[in-house]
PDB file of N, CA and C in Angstrom:
ATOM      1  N   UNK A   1     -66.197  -4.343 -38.544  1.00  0.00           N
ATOM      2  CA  UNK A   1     -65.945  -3.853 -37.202  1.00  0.00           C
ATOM      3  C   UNK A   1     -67.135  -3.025 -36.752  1.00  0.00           C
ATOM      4  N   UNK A   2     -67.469  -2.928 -35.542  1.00  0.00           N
ATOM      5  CA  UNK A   2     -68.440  -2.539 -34.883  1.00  0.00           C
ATOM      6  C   UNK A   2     -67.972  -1.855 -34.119  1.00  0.00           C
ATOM      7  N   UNK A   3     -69.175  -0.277 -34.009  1.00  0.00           N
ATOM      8  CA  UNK A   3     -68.899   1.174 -33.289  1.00  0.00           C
ATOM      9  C   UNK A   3     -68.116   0.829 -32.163  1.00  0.00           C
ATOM     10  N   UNK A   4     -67.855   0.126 -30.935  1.00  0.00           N
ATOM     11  CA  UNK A   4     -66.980  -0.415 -29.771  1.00  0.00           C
ATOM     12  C   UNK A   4     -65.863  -1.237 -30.371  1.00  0.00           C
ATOM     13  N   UNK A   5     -65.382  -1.673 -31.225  1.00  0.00           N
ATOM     14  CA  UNK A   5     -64.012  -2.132 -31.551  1.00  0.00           C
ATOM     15  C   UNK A   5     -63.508  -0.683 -31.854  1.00  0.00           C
ATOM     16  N   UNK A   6     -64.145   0.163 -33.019  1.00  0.00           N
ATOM     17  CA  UNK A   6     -63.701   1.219 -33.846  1.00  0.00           C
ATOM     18  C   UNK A   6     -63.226   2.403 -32.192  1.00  0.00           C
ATOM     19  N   UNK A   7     -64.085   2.652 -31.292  1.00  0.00           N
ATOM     20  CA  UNK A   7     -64.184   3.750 -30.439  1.00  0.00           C
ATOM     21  C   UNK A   7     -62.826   2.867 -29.697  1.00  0.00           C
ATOM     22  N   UNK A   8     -63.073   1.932 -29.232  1.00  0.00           N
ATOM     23  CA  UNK A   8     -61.416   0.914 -28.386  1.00  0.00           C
ATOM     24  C   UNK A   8     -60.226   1.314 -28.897  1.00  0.00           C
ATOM     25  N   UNK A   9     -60.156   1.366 -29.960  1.00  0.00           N
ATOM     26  CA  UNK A   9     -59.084   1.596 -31.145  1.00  0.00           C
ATOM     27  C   UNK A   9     -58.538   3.035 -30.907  1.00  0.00           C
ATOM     28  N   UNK A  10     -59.167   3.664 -31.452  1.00  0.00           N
ATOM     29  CA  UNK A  10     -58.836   5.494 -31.167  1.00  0.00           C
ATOM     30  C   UNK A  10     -58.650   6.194 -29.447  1.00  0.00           C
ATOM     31  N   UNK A  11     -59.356   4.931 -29.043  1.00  0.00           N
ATOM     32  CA  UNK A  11     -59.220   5.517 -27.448  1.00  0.00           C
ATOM     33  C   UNK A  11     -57.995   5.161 -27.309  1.00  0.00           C
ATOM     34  N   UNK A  12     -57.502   3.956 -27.143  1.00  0.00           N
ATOM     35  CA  UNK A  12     -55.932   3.516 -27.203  1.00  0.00           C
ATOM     36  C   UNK A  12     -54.708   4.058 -27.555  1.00  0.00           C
ATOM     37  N   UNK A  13     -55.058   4.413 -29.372  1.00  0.00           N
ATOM     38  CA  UNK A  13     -54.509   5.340 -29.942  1.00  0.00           C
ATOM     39  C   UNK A  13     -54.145   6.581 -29.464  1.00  0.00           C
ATOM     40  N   UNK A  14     -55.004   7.434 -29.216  1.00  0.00           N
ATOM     41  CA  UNK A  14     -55.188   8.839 -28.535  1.00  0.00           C
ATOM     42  C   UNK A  14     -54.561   8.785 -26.903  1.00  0.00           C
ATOM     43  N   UNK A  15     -54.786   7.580 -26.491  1.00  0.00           N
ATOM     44  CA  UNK A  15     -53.925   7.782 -24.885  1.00  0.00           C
ATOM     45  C   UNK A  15     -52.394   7.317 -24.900  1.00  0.00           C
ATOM     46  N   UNK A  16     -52.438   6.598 -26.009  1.00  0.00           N
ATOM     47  CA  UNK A  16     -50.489   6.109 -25.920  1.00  0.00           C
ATOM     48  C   UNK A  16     -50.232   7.597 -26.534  1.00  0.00           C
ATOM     49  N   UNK A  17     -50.875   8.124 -27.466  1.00  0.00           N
ATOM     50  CA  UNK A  17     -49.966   9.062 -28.147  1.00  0.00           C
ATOM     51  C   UNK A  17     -49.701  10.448 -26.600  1.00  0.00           C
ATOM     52  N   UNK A  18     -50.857  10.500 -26.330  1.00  0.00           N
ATOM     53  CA  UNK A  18     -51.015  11.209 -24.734  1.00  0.00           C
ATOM     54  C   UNK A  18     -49.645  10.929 -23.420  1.00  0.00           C
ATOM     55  N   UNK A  19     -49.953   9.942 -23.922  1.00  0.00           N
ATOM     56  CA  UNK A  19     -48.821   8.947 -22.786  1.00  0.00           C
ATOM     57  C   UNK A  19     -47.099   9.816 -22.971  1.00  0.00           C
ATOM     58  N   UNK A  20     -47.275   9.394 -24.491  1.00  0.00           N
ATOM     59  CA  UNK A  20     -45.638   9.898 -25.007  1.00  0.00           C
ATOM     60  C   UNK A  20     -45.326  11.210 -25.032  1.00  0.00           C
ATOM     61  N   UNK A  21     -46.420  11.844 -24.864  1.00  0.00           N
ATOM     62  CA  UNK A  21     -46.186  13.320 -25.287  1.00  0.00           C
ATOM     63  C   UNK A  21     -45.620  13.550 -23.879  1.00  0.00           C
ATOM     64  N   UNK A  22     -46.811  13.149 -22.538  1.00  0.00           N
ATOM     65  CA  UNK A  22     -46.328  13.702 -21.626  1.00  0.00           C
ATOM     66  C   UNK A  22     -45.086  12.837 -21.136  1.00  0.00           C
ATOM     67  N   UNK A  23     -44.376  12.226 -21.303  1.00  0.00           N
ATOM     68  CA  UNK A  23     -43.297  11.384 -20.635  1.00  0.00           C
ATOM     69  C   UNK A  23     -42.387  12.069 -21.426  1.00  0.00           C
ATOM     70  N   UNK A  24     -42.326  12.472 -22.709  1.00  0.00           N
ATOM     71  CA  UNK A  24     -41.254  13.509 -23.330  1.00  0.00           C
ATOM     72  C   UNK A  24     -40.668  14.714 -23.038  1.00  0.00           C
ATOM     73  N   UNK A  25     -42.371  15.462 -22.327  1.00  0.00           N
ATOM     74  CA  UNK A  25     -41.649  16.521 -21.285  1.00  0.00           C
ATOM     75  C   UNK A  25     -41.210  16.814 -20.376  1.00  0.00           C
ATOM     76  N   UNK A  26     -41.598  15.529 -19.482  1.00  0.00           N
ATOM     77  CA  UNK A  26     -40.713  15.340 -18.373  1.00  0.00           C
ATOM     78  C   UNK A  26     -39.832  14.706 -18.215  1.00  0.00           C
ATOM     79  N   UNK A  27     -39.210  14.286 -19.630  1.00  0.00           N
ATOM     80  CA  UNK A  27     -38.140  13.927 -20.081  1.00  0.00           C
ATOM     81  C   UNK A  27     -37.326  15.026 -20.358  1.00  0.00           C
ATOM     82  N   UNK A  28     -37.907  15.729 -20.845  1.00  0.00           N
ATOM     83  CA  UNK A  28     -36.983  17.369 -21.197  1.00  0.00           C
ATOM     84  C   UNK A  28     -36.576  18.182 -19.921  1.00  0.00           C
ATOM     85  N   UNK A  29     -38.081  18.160 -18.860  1.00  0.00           N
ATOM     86  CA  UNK A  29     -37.417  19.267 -17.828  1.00  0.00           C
ATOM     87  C   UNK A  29     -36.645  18.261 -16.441  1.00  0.00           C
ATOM     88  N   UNK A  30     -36.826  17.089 -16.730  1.00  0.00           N
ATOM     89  CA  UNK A  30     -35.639  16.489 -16.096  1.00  0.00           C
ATOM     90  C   UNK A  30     -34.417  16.827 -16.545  1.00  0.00           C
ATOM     91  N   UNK A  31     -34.273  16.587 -17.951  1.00  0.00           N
ATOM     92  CA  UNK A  31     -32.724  17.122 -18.457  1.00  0.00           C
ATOM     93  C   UNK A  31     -32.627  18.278 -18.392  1.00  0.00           C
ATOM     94  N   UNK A  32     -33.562  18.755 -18.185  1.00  0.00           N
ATOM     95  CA  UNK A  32     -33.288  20.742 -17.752  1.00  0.00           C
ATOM     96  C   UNK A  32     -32.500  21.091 -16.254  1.00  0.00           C
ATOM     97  N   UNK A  33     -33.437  20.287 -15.348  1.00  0.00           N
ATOM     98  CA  UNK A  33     -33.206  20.207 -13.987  1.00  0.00           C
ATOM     99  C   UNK A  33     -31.929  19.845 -13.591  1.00  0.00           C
ATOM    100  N   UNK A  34     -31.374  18.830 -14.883  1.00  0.00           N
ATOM    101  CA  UNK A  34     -30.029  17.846 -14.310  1.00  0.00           C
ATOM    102  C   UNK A  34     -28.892  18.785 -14.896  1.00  0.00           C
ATOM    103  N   UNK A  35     -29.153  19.668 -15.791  1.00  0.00           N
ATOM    104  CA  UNK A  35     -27.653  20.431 -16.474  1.00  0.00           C
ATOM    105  C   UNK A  35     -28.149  21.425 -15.569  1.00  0.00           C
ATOM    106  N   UNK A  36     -28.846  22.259 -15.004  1.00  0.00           N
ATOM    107  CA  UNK A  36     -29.589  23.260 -13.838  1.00  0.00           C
ATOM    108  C   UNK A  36     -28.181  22.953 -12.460  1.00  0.00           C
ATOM    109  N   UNK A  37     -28.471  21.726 -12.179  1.00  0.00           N
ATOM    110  CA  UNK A  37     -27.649  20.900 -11.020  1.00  0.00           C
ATOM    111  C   UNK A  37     -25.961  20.934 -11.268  1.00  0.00           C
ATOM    112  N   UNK A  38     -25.925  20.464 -12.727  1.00  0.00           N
ATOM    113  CA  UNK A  38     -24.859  19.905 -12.756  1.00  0.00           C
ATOM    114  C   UNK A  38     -23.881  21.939 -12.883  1.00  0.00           C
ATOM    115  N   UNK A  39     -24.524  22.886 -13.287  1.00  0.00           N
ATOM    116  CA  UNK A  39     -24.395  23.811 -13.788  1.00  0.00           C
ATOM    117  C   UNK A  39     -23.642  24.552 -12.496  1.00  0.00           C
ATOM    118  N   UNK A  40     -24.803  24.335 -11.494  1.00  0.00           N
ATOM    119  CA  UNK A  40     -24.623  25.080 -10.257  1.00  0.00           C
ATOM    120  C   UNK A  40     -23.643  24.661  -8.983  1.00  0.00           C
ATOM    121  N   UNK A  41     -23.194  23.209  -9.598  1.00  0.00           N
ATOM    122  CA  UNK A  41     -22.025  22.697  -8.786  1.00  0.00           C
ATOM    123  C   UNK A  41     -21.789  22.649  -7.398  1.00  0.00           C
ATOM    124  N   UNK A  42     -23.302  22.401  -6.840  1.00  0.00           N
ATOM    125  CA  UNK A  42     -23.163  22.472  -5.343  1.00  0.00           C
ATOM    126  C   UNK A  42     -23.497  23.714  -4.664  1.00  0.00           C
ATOM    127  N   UNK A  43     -23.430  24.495  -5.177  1.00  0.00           N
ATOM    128  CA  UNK A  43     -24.099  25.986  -4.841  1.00  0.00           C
ATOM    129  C   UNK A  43     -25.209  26.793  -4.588  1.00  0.00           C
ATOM    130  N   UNK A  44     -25.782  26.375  -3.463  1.00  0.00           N
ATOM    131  CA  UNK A  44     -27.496  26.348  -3.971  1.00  0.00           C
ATOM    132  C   UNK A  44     -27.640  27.967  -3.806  1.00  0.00           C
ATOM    133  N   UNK A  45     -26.730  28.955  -4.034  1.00  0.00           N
ATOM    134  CA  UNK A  45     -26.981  30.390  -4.559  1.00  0.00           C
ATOM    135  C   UNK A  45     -27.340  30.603  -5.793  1.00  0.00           C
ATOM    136  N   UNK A  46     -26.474  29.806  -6.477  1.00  0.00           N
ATOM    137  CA  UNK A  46     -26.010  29.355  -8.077  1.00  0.00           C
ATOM    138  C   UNK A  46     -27.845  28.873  -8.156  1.00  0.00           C
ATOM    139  N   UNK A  47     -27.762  27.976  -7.592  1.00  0.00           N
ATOM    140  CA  UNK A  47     -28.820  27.067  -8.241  1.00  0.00           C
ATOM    141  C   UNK A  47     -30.419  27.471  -8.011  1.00  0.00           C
ATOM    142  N   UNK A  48     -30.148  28.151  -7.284  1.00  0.00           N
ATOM    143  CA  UNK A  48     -31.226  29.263  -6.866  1.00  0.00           C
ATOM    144  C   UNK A  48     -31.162  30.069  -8.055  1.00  0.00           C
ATOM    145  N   UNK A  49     -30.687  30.886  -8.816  1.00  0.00           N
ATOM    146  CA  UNK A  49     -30.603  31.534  -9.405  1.00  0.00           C
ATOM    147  C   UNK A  49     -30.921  31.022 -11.129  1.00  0.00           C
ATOM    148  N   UNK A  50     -30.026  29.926 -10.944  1.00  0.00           N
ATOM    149  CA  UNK A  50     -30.530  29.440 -12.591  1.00  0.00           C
ATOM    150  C   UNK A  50     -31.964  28.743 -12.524  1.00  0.00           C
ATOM    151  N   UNK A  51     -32.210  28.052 -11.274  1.00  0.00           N
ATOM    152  CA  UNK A  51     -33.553  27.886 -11.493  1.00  0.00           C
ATOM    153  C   UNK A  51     -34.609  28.976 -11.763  1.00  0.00           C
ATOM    154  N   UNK A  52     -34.190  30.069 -11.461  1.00  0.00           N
ATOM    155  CA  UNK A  52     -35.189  31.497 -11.300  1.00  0.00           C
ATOM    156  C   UNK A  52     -34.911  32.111 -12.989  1.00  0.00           C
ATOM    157  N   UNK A  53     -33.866  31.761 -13.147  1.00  0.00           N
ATOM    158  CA  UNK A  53     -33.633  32.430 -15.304  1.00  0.00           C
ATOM    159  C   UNK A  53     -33.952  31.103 -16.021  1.00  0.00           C
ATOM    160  N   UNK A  54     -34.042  29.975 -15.453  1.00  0.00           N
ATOM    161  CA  UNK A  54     -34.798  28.664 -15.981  1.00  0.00           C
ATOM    162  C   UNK A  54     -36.327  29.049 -16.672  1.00  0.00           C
ATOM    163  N   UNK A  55     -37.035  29.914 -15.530  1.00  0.00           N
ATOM    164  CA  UNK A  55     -38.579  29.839 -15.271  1.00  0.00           C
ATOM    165  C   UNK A  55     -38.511  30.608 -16.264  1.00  0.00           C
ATOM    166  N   UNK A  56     -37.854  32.051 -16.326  1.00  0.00           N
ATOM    167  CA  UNK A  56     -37.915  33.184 -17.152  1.00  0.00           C
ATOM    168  C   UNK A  56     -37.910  33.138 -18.314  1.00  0.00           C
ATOM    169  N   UNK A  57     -36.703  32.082 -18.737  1.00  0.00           N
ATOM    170  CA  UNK A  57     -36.602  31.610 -20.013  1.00  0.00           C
ATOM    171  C   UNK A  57     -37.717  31.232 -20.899  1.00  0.00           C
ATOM    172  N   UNK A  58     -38.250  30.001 -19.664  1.00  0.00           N
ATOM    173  CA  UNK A  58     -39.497  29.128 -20.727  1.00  0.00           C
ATOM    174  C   UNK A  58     -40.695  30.099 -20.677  1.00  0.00           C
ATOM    175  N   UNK A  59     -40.772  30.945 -19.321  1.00  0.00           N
ATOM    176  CA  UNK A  59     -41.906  32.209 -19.671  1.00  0.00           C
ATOM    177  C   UNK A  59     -41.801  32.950 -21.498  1.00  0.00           C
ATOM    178  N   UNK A  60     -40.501  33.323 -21.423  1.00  0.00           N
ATOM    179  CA  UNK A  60     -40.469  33.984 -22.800  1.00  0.00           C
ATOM    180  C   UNK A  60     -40.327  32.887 -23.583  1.00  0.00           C
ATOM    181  N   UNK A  61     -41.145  31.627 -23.413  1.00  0.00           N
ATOM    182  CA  UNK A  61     -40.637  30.697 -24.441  1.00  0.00           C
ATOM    183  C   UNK A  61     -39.634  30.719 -25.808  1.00  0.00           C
ATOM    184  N   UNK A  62     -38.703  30.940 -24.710  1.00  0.00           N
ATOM    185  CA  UNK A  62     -37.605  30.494 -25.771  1.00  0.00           C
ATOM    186  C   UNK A  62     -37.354  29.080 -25.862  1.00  0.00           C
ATOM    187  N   UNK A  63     -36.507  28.848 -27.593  1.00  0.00           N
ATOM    188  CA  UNK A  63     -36.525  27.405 -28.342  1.00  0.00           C
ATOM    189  C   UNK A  63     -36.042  26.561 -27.850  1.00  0.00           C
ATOM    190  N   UNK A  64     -36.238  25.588 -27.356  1.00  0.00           N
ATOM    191  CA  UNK A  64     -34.929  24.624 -27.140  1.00  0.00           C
ATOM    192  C   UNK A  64     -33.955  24.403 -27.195  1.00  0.00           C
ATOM    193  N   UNK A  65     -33.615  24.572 -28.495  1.00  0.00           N
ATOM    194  CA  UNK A  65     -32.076  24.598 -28.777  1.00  0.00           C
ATOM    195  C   UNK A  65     -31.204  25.691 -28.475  1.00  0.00           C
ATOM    196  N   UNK A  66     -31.920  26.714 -27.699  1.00  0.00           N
ATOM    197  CA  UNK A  66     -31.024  27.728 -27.564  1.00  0.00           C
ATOM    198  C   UNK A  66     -31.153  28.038 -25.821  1.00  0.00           C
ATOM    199  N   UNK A  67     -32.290  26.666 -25.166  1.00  0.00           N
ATOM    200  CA  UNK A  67     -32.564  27.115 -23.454  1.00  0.00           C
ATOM    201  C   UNK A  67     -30.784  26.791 -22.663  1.00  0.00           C
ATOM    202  N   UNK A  68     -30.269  25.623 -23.601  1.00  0.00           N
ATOM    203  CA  UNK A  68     -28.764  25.023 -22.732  1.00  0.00           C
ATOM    204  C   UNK A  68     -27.936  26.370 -22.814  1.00  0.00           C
ATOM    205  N   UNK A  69     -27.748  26.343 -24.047  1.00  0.00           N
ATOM    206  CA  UNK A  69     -26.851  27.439 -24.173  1.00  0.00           C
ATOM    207  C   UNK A  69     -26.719  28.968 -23.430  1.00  0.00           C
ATOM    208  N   UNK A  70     -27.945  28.958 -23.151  1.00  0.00           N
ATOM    209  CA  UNK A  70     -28.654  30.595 -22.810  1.00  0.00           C
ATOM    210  C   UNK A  70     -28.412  29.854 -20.649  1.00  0.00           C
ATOM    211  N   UNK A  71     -28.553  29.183 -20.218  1.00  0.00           N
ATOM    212  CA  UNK A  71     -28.344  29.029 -18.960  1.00  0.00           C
ATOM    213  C   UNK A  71     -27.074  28.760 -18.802  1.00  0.00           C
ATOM    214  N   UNK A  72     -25.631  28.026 -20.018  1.00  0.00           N
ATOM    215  CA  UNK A  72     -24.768  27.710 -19.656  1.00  0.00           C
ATOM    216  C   UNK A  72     -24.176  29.282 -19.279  1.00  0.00           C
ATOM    217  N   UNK A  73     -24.393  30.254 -20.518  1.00  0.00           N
ATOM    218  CA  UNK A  73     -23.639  31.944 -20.491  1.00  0.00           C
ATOM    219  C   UNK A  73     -24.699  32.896 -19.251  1.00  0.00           C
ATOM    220  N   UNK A  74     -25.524  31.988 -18.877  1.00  0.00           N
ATOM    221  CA  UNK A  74     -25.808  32.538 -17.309  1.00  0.00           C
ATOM    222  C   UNK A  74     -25.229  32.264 -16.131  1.00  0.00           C
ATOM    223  N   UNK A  75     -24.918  31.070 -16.097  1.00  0.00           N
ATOM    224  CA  UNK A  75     -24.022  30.380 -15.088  1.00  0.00           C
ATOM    225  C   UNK A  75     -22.290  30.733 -15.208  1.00  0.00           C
ATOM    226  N   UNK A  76     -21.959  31.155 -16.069  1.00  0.00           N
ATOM    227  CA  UNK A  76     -20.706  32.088 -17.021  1.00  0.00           C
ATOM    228  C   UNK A  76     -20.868  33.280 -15.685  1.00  0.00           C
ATOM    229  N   UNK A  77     -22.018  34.440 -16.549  1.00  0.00           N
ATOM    230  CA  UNK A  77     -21.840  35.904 -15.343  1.00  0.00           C
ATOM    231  C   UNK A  77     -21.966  35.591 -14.015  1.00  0.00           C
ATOM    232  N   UNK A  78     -22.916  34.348 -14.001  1.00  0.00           N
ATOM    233  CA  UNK A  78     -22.876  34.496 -12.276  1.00  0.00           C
ATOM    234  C   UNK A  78     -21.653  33.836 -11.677  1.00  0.00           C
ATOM    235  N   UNK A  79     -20.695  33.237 -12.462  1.00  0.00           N
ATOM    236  CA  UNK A  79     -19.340  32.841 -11.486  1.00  0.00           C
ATOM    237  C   UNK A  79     -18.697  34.823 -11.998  1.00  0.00           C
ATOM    238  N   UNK A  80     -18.720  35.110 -12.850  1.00  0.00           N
ATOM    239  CA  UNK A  80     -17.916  36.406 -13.391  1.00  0.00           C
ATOM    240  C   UNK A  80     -18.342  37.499 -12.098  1.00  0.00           C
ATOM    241  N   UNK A  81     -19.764  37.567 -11.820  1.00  0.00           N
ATOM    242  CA  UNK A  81     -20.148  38.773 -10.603  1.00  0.00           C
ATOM    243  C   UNK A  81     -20.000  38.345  -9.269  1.00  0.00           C
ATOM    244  N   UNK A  82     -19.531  37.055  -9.179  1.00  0.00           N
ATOM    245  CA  UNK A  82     -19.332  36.458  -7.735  1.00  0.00           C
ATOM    246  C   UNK A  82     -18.047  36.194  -7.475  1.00  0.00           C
TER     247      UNK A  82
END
């Protein structure tokens, strides 16, 4: 193989893997956006609001596995103070 098959190869390589990474995260903050929606039930006070402890959240990058949970017991106080 010759330097242009070898460089074709890794370029390919390196952009699908590119490809997946980014289609994964906007795979994630779609499903963020859609339990965000489904959370706020028509309420765009509600939804105003979890989008705004959404941002906060991933500012303090918190884990994944704990962003659902942590917006569901937000969407909890804000029906509890309203």
């Amino acid at each position: 193989m010759d330097a242009t098959s070898i460089f074709i190869i890794i370029f390919a390589t390196v952009t699908a893997i590119a490809f997946k990474v980014i289609l994964y995260k906007r795979i994630q903050k779609w499903m963020d956006q859609d339990l965000i929606k489904g959370l706020a039930d028509g309420n765009e006070e509600k939804l105003t609001f979890l989008q705004q402890q959404y941002q906060q959240l991933v500012d303090a990058k918190v884990q994944r596995k704990h962003l659902h949970d942590q917006l569901t017991e937000l969407s909890e106080q804000f029906e509890q103070k309203g």
